[in-house]
Protein backbone atom coordinates (compact mmCIF):
# COMPACT_ATOMS: atom_id res chain seq x y z
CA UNK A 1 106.18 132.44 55.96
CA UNK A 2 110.04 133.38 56.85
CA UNK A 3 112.07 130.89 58.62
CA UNK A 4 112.70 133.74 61.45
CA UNK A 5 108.88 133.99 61.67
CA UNK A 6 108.28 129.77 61.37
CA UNK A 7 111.31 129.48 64.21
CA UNK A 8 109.34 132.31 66.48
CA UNK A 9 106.31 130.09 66.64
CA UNK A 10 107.53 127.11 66.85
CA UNK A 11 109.33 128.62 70.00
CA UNK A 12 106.39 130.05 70.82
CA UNK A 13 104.58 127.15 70.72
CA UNK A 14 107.31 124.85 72.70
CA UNK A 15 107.45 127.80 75.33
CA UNK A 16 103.07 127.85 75.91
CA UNK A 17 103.37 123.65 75.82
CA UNK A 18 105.90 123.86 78.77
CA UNK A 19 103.79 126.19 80.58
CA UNK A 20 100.69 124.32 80.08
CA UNK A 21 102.69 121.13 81.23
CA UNK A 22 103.65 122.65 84.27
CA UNK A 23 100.20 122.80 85.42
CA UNK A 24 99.97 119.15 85.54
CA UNK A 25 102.50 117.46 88.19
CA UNK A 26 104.27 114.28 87.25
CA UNK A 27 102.10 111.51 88.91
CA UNK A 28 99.08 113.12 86.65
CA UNK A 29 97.85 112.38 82.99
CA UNK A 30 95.02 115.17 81.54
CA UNK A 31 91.92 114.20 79.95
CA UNK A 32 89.89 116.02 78.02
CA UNK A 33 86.22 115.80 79.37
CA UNK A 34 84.43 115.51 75.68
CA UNK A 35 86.86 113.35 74.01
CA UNK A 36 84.87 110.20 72.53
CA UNK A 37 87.32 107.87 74.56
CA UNK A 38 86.96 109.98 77.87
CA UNK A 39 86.88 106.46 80.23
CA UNK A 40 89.53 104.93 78.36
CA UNK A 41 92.08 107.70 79.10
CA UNK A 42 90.54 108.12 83.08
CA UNK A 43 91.86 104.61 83.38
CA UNK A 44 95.15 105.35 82.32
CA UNK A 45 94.85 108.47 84.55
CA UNK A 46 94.10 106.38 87.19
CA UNK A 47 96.59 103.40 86.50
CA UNK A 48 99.20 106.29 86.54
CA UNK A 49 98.01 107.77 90.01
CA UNK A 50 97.94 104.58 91.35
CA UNK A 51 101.85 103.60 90.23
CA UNK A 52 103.25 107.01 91.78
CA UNK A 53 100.95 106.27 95.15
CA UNK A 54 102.36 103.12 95.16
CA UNK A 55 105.75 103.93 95.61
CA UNK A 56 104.69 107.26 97.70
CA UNK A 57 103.81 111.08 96.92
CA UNK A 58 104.82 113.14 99.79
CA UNK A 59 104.30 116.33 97.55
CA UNK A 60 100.28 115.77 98.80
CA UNK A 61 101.27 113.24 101.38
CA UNK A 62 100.37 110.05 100.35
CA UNK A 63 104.09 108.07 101.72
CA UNK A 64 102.95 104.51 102.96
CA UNK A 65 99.76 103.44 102.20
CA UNK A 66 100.13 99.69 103.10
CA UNK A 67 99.59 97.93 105.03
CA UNK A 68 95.70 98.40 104.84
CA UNK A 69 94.65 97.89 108.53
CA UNK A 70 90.91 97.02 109.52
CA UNK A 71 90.56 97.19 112.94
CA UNK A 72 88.24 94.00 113.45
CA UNK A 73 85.81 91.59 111.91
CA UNK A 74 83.83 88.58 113.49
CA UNK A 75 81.99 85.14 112.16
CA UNK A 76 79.43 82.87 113.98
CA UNK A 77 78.87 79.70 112.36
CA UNK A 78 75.74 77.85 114.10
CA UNK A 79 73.73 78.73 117.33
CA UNK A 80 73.30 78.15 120.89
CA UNK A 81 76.01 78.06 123.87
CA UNK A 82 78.14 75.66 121.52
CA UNK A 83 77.90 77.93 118.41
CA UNK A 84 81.70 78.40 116.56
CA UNK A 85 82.50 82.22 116.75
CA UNK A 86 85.49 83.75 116.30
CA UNK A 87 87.11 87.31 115.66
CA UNK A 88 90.35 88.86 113.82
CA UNK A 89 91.69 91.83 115.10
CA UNK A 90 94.46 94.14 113.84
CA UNK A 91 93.65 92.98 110.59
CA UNK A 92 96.81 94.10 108.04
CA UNK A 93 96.44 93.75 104.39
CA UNK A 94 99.54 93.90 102.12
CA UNK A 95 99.57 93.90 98.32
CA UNK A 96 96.28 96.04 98.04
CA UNK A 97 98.60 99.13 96.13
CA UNK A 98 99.49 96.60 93.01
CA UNK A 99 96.06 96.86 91.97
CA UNK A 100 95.02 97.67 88.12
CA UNK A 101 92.24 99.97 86.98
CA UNK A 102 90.88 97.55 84.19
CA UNK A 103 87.51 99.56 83.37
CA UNK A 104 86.28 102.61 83.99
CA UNK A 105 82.50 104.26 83.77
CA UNK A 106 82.08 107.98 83.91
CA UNK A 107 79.57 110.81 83.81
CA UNK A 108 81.39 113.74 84.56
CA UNK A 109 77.98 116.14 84.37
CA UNK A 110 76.88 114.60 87.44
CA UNK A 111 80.70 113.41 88.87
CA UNK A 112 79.78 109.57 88.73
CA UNK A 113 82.54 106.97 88.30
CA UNK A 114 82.46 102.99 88.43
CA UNK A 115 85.53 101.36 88.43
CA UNK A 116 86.92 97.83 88.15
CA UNK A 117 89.91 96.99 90.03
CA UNK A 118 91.96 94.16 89.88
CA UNK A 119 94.31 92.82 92.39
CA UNK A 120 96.74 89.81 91.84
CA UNK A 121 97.55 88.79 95.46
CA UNK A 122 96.45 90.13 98.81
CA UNK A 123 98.61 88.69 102.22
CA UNK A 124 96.80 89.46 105.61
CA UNK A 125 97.57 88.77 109.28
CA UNK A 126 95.29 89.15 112.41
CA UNK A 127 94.78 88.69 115.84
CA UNK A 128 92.69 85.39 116.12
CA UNK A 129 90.22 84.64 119.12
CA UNK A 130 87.65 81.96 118.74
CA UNK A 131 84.90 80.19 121.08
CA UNK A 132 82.75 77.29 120.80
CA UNK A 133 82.60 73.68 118.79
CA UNK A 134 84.06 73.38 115.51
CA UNK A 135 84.01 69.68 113.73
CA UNK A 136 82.63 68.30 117.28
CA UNK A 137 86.10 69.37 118.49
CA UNK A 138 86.12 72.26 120.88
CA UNK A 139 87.46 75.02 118.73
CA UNK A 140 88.39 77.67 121.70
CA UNK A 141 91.77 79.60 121.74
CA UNK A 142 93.53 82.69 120.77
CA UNK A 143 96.80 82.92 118.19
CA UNK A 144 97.96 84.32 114.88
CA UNK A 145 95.85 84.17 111.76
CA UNK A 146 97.14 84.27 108.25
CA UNK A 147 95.77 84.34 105.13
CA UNK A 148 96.26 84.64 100.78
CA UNK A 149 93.59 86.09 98.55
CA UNK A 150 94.45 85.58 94.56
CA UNK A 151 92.92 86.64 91.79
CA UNK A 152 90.59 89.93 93.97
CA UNK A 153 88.54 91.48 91.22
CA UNK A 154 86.91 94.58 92.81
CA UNK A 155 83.66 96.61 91.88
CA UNK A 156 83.60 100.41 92.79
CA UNK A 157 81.21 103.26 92.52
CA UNK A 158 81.62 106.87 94.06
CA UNK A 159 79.80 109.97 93.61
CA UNK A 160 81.01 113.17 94.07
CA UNK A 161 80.06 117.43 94.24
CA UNK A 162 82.43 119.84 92.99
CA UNK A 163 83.32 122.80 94.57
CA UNK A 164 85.88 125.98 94.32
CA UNK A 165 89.42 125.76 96.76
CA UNK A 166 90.98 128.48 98.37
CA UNK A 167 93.16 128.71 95.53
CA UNK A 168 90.23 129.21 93.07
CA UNK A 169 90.93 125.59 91.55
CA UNK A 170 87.91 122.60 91.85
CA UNK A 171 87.89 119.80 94.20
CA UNK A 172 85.65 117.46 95.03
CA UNK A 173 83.44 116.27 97.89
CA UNK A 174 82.92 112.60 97.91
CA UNK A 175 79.42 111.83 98.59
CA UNK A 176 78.51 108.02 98.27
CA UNK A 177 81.15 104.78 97.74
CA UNK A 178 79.98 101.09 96.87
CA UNK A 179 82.03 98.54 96.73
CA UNK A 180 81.92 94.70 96.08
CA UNK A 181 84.64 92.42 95.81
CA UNK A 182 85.03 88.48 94.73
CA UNK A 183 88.25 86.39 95.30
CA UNK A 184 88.83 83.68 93.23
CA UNK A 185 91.40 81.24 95.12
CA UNK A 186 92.21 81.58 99.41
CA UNK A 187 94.38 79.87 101.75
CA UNK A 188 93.93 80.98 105.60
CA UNK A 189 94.54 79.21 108.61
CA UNK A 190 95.57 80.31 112.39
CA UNK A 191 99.15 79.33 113.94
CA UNK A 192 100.43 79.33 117.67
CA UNK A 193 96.96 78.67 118.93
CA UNK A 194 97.44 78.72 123.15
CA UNK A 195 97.08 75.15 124.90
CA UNK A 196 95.64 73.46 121.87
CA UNK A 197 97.14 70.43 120.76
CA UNK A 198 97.97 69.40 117.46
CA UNK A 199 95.25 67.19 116.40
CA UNK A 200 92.82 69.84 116.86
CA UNK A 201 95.09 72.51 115.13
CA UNK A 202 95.29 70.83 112.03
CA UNK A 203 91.44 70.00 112.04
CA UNK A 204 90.56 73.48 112.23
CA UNK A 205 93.21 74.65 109.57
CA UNK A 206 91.72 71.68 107.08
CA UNK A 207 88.00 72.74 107.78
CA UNK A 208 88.88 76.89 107.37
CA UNK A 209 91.00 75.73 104.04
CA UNK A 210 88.23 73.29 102.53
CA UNK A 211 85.90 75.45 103.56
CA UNK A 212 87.76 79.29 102.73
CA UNK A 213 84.66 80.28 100.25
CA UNK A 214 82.49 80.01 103.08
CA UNK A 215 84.23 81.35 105.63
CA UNK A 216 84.67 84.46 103.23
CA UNK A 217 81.18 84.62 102.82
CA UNK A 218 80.62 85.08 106.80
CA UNK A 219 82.87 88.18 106.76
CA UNK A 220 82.22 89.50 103.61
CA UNK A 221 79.19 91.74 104.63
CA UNK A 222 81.14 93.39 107.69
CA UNK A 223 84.73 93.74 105.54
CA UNK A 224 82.64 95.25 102.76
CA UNK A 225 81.81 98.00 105.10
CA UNK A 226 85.01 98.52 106.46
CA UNK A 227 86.57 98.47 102.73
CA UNK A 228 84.32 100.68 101.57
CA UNK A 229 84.73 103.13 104.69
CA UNK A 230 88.54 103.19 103.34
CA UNK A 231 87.82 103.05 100.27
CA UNK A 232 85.51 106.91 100.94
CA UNK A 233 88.54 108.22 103.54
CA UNK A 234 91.40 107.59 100.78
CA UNK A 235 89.54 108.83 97.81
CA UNK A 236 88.73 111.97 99.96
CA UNK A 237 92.24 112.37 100.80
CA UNK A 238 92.65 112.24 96.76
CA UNK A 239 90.63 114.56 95.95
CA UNK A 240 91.36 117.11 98.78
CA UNK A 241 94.82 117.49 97.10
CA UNK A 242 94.25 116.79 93.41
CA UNK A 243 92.43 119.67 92.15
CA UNK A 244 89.75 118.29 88.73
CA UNK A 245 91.81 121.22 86.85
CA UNK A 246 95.24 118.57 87.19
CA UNK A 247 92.92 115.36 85.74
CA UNK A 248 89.95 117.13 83.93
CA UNK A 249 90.47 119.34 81.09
């Protein structure tokens, strides 16, 4: 081979590599579906998505997705006329974007994914209203709660049906989402509590802190489903803009 006819392919070859790349915007990272490490390189995919919608992609517009808002959640701890309830409204979550992708599942034949996510701190602030007794004190009032959730390790499933754009490209239809989620260390408490004096205040910040693990337990169930309903909307919103042909080779 000449060097005019090895310096024709090579440009040749640069030239169909840049038009191949152009295909695939900058916040994306290609897989190819039968490569042996297929899951390995979806979680980088997805660690990469996640970094660019962290910061904001207005090209598919995705600008600010924090804070995560859930509109309420309520607990009831005991029964009868007396029984502690309370509710948080307004609830905003900050610090959900710096998750990590640390493990990802796939079965692209039938458009299956689990995922792990990991999430190193999560800051929220509500709306607090509560009734009833609490420590034999009565626990009634409205204010401000608060609350830190380290260490959120996250469990995620979605299923999804492919089918052809406008533009002739593949998208997906989300179909099912499961989620479960554990928290390994919480602080929470409520502030600026209306006509409630001090004593009382700090008793019911020192039971919700001893007692955090509990208390998460109560609203786990009902902030599962709200998560989860996100969780389905904002994948959706994904996949409405990111044709497969951008991720999936």
């Amino acid at each position: 081979m000449t060097s005019t006819v090895r310096s024709l392919t090579l440009t040749a070859m640069i030239f169909l590599q840049a038009v191949f790349c152009q295909d695939i915007p900058y916040y994306m990272h290609r897989c190819e579906r039968d490569a042996p490490e297929l899951n390995d390189c979806l979680r980088y995919a997805a660690n990469k998505l996640a970094s660019y919608i962290r910061r904001g992609i207005p090209e598919i517009g995705i600008v600010d997705v924090e804070p995560v808002v859930v509109d309420e959640i309520s607990i009831a701890l005991g029964s009868g006329p007396d029984g502690y309830r309370a509710s948080f409204r307004n609830i905003e979550a900050y610090g959900v974007s710096n998750l990590s992708i640390v493990n990802v599942r796939s079965d692209i034949d039938s458009m299956q994914f689990q995922m792990t996510i990991e999430i190193p701190k999560i800051k929220a602030t509500a709306q607090y209203q509560s009734s009833g007794v609490l420590l034999l004190l009565q626990a009634s009032g409205a204010g401000e709660y608060w609350g830190e959730y380290e260490g959120v390790k996250a469990k995620t499933y979605f299923k999804a049906t492919p089918y052809q754009g406008d533009d002739g490209q593949t998208y997906l239809t989300v179909d099912q989402t499961k989620m479960d989620f554990s928290v390994k260390e919480i602080k929470m408490g409520v502030e600026n509590i209306a006509n409630q004096n001090a004593i009382i205040h700090a008793a019911m910040n020192l039971f919700i802190n001893t007692n955090a693990q509990e208390l998460l337990k109560e609203m786990k169930p009902q902030l599962r489903t709200k998560l989860t309903e996100h969780l389905h909307s904002f994948l959706q919103q994904i996949f409405d803009r990111i044709p497969v042909e951008q991720w999936l080779d």
